[in-house]
C-alpha atoms as a PDB file:
ATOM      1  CA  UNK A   1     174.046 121.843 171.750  1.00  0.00           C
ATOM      2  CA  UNK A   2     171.498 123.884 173.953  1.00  0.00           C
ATOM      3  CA  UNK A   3     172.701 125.778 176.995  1.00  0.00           C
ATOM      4  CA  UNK A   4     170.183 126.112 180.086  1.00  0.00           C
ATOM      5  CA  UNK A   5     170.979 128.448 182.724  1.00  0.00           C
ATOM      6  CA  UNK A   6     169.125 128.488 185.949  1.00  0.00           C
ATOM      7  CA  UNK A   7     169.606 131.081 188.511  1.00  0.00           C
ATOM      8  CA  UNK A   8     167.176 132.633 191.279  1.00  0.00           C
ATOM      9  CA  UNK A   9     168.162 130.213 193.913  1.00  0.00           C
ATOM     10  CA  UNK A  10     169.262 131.148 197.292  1.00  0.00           C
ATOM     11  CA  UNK A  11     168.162 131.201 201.132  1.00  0.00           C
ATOM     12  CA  UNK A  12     164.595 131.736 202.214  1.00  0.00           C
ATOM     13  CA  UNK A  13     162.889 131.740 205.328  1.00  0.00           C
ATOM     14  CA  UNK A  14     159.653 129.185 205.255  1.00  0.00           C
ATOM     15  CA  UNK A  15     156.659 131.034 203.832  1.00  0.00           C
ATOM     16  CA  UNK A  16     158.949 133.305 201.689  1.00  0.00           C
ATOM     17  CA  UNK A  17     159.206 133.441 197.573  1.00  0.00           C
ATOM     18  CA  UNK A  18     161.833 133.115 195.209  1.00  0.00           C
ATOM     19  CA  UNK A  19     161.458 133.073 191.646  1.00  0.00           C
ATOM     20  CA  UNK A  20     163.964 130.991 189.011  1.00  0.00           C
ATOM     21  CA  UNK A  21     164.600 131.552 185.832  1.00  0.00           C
ATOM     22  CA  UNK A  22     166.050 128.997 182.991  1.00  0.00           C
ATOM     23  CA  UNK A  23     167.330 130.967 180.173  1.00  0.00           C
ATOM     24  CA  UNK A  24     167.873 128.945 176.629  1.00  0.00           C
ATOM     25  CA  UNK A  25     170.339 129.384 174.648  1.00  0.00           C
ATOM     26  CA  UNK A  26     167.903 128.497 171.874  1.00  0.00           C
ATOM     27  CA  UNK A  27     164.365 129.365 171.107  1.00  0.00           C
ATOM     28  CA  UNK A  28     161.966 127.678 173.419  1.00  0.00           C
ATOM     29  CA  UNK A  29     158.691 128.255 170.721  1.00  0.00           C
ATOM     30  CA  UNK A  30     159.611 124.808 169.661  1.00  0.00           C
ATOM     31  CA  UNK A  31     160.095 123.134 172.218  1.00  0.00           C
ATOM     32  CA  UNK A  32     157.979 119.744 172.978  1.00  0.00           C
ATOM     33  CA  UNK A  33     158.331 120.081 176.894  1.00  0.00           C
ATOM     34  CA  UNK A  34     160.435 122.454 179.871  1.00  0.00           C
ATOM     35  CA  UNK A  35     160.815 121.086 183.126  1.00  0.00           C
ATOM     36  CA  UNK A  36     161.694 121.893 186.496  1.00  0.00           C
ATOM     37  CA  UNK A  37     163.229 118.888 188.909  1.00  0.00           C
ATOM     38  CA  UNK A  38     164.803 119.063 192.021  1.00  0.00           C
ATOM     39  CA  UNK A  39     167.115 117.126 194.029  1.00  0.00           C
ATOM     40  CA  UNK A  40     167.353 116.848 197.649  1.00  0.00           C
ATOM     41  CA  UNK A  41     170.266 115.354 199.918  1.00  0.00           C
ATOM     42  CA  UNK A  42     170.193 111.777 199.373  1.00  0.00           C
ATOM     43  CA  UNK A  43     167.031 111.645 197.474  1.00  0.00           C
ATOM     44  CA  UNK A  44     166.053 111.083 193.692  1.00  0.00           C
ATOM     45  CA  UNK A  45     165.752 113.699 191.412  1.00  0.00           C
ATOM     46  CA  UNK A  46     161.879 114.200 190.932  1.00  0.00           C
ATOM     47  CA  UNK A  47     159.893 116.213 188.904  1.00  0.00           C
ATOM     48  CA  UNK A  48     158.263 119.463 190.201  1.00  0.00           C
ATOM     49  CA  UNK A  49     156.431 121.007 187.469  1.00  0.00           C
ATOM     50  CA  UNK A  50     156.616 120.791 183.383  1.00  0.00           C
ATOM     51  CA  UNK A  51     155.043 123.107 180.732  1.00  0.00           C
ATOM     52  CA  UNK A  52     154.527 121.844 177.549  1.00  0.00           C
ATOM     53  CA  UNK A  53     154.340 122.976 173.766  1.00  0.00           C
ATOM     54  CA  UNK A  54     150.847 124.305 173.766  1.00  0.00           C
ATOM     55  CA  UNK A  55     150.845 125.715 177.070  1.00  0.00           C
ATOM     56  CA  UNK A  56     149.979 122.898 179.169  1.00  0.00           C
ATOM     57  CA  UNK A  57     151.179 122.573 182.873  1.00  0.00           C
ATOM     58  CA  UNK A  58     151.698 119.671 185.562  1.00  0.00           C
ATOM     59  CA  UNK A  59     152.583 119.715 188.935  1.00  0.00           C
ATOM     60  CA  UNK A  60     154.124 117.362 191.449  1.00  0.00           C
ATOM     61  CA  UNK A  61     151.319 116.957 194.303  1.00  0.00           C
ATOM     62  CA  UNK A  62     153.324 118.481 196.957  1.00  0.00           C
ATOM     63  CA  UNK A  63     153.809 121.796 195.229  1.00  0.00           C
ATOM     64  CA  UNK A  64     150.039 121.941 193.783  1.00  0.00           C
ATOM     65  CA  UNK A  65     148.398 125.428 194.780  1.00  0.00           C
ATOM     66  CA  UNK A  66     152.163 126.938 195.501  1.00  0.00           C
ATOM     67  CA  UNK A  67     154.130 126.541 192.802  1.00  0.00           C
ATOM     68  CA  UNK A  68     154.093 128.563 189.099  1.00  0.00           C
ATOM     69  CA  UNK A  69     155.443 127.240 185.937  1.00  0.00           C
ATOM     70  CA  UNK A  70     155.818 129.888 183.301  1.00  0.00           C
ATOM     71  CA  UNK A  71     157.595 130.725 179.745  1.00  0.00           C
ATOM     72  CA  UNK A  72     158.057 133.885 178.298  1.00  0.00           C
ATOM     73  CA  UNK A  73     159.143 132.965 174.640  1.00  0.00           C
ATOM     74  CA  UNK A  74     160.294 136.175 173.494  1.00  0.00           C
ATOM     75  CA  UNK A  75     163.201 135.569 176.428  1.00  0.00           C
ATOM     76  CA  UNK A  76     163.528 132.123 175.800  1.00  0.00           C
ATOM     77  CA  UNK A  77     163.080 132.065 179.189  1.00  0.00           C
ATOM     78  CA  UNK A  78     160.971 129.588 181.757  1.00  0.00           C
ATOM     79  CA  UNK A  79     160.240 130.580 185.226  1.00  0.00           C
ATOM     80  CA  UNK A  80     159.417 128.530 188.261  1.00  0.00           C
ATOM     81  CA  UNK A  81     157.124 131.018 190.819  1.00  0.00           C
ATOM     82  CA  UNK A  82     157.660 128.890 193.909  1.00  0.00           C
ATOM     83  CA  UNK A  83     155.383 130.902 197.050  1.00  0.00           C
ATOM     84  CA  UNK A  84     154.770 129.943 201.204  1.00  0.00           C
ATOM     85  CA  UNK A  85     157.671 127.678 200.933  1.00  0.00           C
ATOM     86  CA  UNK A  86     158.815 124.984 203.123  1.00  0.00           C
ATOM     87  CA  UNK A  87     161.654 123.143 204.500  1.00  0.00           C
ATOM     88  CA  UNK A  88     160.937 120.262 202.362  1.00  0.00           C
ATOM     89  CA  UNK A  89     161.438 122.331 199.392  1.00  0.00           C
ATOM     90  CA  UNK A  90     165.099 122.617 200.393  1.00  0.00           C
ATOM     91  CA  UNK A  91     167.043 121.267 197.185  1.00  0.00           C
ATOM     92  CA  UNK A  92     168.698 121.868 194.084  1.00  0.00           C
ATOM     93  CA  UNK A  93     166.301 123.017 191.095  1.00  0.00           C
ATOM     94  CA  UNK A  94     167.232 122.152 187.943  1.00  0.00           C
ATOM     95  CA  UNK A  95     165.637 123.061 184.487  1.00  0.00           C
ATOM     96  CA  UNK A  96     165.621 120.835 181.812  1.00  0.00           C
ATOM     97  CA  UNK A  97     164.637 121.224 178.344  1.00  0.00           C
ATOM     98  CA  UNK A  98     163.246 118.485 175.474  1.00  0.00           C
ATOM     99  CA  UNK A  99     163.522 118.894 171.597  1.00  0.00           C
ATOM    100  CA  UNK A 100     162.688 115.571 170.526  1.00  0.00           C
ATOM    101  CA  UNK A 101     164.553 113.398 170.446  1.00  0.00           C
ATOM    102  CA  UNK A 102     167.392 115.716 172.525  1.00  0.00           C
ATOM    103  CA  UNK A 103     167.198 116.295 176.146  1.00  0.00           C
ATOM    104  CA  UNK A 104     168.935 119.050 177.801  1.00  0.00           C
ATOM    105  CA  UNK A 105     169.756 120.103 181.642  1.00  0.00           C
ATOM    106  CA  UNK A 106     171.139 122.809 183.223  1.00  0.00           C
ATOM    107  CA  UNK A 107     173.542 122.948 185.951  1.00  0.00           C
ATOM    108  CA  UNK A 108     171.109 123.644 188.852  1.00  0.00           C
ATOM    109  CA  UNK A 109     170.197 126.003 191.399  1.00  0.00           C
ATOM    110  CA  UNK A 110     170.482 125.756 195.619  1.00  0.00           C
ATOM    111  CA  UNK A 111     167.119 126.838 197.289  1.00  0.00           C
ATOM    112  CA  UNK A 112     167.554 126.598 200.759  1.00  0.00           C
ATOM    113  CA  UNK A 113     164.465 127.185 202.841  1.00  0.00           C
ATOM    114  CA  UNK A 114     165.455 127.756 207.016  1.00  0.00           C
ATOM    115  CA  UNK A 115     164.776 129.789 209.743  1.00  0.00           C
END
């Protein structure tokens, strides 16, 4: 069993930054691919960004030219920069992790972004 632990959330106004984090409780070097999805009130969970095992990232459209996905594998870590944010970007982030053939998800973080 694999343990992912978001945090980084919390309340921004629109144009600020936050950064999450999604600590592994395993080493990430392996991994095939890390994700970040998010979840809004009353809407699917969608995909916002993935990185993938040799370094390879992908974006949802709305967050192109805003959003970071990173890894630091020393930390087993994966980071999500997220910059000028908006109020559409309100949600909860999750991370989720996949070692073929097991998928793994955190327990999510809020980002609320109001004025």
């Amino acid at each position: 069993q694999v343990q992912l632990v978001e945090s980084g959330g919390g309340l921004v106004q629109p144009g600020g930054s936050l950064r999450l984090s999604c600590a592994a409780s395993r080493s990430i070097r392996s991994i095939d691919v890390m994700a970040w999805y998010r979840q809004a009130p009353g809407k699917q969970r969608e995909l916002v960004a993935d990185i993938r095992s040799a370094g390879s990232t992908n974006y949802a459209d709305s967050v192109k030219g805003r959003f970071t996905i990173s890894r630091d594998n020393a930390k087993n870590t994966v980071y999500l920069q997220m910059n000028s944010l908006k109020p559409e970007d309100t949600a909860v982030y999750y991370c989720n992790g996949l070692w073929l053939p097991y998928n793994y998800w955190g327990q999510g973080t809020q980002v609320t972004v109001s004025s």
